[in-house]
Protein backbone atom coordinates (compact mmCIF):
# COMPACT_ATOMS: atom_id res chain seq x y z
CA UNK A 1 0.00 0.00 0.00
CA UNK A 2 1.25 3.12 -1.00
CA UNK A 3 0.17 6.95 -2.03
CA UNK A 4 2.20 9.27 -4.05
CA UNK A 5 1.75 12.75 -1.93
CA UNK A 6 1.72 15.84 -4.29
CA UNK A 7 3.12 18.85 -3.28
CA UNK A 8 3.76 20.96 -6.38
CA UNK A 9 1.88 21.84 -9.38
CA UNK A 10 3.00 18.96 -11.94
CA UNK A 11 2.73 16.41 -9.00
CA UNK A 12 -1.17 17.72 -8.94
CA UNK A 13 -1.68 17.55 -12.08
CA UNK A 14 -0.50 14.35 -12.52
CA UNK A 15 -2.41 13.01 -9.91
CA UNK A 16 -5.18 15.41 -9.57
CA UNK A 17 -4.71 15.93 -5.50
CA UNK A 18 -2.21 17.86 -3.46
CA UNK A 19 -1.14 20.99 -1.75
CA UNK A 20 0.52 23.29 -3.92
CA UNK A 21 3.50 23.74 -1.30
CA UNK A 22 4.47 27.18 -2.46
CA UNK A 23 1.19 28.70 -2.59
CA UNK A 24 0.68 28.37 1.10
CA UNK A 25 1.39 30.90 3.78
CA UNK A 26 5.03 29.81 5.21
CA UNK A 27 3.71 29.94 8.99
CA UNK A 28 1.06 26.78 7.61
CA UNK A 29 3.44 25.31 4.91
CA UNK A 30 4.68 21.99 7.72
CA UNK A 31 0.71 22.04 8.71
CA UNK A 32 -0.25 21.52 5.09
CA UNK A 33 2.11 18.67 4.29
CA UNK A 34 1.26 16.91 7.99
CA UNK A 35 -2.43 17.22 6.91
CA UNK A 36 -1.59 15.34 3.44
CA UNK A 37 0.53 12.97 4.83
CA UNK A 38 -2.48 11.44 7.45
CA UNK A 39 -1.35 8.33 9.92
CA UNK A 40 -1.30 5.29 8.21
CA UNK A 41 -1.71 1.84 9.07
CA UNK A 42 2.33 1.24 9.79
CA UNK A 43 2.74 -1.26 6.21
CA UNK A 44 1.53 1.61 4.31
CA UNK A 45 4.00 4.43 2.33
CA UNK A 46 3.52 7.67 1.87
CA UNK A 47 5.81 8.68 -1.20
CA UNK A 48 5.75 12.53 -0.88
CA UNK A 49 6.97 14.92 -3.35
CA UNK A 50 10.44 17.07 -2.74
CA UNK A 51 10.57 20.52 -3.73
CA UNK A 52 13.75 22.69 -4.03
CA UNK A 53 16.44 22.49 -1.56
CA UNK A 54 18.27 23.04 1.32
CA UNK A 55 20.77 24.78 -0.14
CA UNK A 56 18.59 26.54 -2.18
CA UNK A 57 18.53 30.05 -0.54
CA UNK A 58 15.17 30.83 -2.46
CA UNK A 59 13.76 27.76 -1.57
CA UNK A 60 14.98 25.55 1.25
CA UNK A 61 12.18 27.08 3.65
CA UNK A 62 9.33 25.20 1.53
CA UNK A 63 11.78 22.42 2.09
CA UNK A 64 12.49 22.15 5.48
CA UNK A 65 8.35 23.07 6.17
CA UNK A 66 8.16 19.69 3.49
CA UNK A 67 10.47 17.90 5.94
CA UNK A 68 8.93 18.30 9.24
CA UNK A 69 5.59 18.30 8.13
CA UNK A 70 6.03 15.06 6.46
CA UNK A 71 7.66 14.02 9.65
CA UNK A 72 10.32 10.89 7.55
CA UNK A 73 10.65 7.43 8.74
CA UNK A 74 13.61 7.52 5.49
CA UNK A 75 14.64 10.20 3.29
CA UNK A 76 16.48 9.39 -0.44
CA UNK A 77 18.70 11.87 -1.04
CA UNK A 78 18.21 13.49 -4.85
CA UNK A 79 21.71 15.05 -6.52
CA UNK A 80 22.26 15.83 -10.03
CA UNK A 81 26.29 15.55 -10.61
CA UNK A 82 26.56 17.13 -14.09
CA UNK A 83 24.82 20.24 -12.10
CA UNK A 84 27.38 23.08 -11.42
CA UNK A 85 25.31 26.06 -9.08
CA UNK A 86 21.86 25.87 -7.62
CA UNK A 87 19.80 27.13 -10.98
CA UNK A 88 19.01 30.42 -11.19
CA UNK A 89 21.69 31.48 -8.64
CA UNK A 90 25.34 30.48 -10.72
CA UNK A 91 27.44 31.81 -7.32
CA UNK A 92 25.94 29.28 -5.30
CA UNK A 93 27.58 25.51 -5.83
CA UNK A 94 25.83 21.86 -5.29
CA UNK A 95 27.08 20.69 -1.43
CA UNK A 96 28.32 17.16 -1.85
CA UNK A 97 26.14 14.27 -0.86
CA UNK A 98 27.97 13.78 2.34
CA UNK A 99 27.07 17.65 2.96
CA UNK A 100 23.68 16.91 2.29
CA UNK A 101 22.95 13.79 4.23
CA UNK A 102 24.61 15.52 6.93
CA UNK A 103 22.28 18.70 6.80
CA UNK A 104 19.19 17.13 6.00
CA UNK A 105 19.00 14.01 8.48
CA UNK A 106 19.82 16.72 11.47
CA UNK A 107 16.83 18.64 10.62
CA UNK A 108 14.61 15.64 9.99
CA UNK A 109 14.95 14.11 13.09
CA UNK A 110 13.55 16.93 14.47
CA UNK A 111 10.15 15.61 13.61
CA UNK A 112 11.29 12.22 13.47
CA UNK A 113 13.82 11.06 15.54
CA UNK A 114 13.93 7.93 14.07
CA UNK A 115 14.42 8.91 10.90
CA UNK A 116 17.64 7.35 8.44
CA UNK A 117 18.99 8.13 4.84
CA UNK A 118 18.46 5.05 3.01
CA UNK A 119 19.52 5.72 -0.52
CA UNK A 120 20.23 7.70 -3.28
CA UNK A 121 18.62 8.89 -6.51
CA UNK A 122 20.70 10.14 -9.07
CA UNK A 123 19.91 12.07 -12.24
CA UNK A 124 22.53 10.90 -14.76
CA UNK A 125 20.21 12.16 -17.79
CA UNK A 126 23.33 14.02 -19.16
CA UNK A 127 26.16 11.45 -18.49
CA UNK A 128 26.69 8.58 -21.25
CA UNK A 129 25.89 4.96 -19.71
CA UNK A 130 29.67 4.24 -19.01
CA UNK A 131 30.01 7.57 -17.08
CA UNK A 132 26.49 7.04 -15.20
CA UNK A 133 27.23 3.50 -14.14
CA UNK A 134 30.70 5.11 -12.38
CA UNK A 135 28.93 7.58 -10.74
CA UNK A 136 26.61 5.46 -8.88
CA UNK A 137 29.44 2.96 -7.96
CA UNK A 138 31.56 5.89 -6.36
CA UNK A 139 28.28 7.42 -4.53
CA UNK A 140 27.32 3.82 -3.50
CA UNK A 141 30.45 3.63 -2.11
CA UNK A 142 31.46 7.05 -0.42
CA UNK A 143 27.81 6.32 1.16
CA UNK A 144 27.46 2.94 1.80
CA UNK A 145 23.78 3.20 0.16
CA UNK A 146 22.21 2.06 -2.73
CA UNK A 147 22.80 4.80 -5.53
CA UNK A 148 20.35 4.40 -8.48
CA UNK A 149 19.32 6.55 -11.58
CA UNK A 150 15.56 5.60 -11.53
CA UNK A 151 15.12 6.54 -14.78
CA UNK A 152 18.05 4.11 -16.03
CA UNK A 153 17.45 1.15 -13.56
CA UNK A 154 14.40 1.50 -11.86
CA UNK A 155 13.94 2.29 -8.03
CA UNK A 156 13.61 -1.33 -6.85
CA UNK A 157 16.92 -0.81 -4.96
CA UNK A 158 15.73 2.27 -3.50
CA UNK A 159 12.05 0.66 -2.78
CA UNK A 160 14.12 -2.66 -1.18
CA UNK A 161 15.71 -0.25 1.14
CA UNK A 162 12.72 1.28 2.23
CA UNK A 163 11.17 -1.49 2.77
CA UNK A 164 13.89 -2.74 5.12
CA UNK A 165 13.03 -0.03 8.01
């Protein structure tokens, strides 16, 4: 049992339900997301929808109101490696998956202590096969997670470690 939880326009219009994140006031954004992310019956997933990021300094408040309203038992951490600069803002660099994991499993165990990073997605869309498959292998094993380009391989790796919690 699982339900995809919109929380941007093309996630909403792709499912027809949601809460346009960044269309609500920020003082109700985490209220919003904890409202479409109900409790569940404990073998049931809620897959909800990232939007921007941490980093992002014109967006990681919607994030961090998306992380503690959704209140994570795991997070996947996202990264795009042909990506210089956070778009839109060309002085401001990617932080390195172990920069990440570090910033964003702090802040969600605020909500939910129990929370782990369990894997990583990774957008090799603009890397050639050869490059892509070395990319995972050196994230997989900086990390010691499974690394996956969902769009290449599927997320069954990513889906078998969530399903390990």
């Amino acid at each position: 049992k699982a339900s995809f939880r919109a929380t941007g326009q093309t996630g909403i219009l792709i499912t027809g339900d949601g809460v346009p994140l960044d269309a609500v006031v920020a003082d109700f954004m985490a209220g919003a997301v904890e409202w479409l992310t109900p409790d569940n019956e404990p073998d049931h997933w809620d897959l909800i929808e990232g939007q921007g990021s941490l980093f992002h300094v014109s967006y990681s408040g919607v994030t961090l109101a998306l992380i503690h309203g959704g209140q994570p038992d795991a997070l996947i951490l996202c990264h795009e490696p042909t990506r210089t600069h956070m778009r839109g803002l060309p002085g401001y660099g990617l932080p390195t998956l172990e920069q990440l994991r570090d910033t964003a499993l702090p802040l969600a165990r605020i909500a939910n202590p129990e929370c782990q990073v369990v894997g990583i997605a990774i957008n090799t869309q603009h890397l050639d096969e050869k490059a892509a498959l070395a990319c995972l292998a050196e994230a997989e094993a900086r990390l010691g997670l499974p690394a996956v380009d969902p769009y290449r391989q599927g997320a069954e790796r990513l889906a078998e470690a969530l399903a390990a919690l």
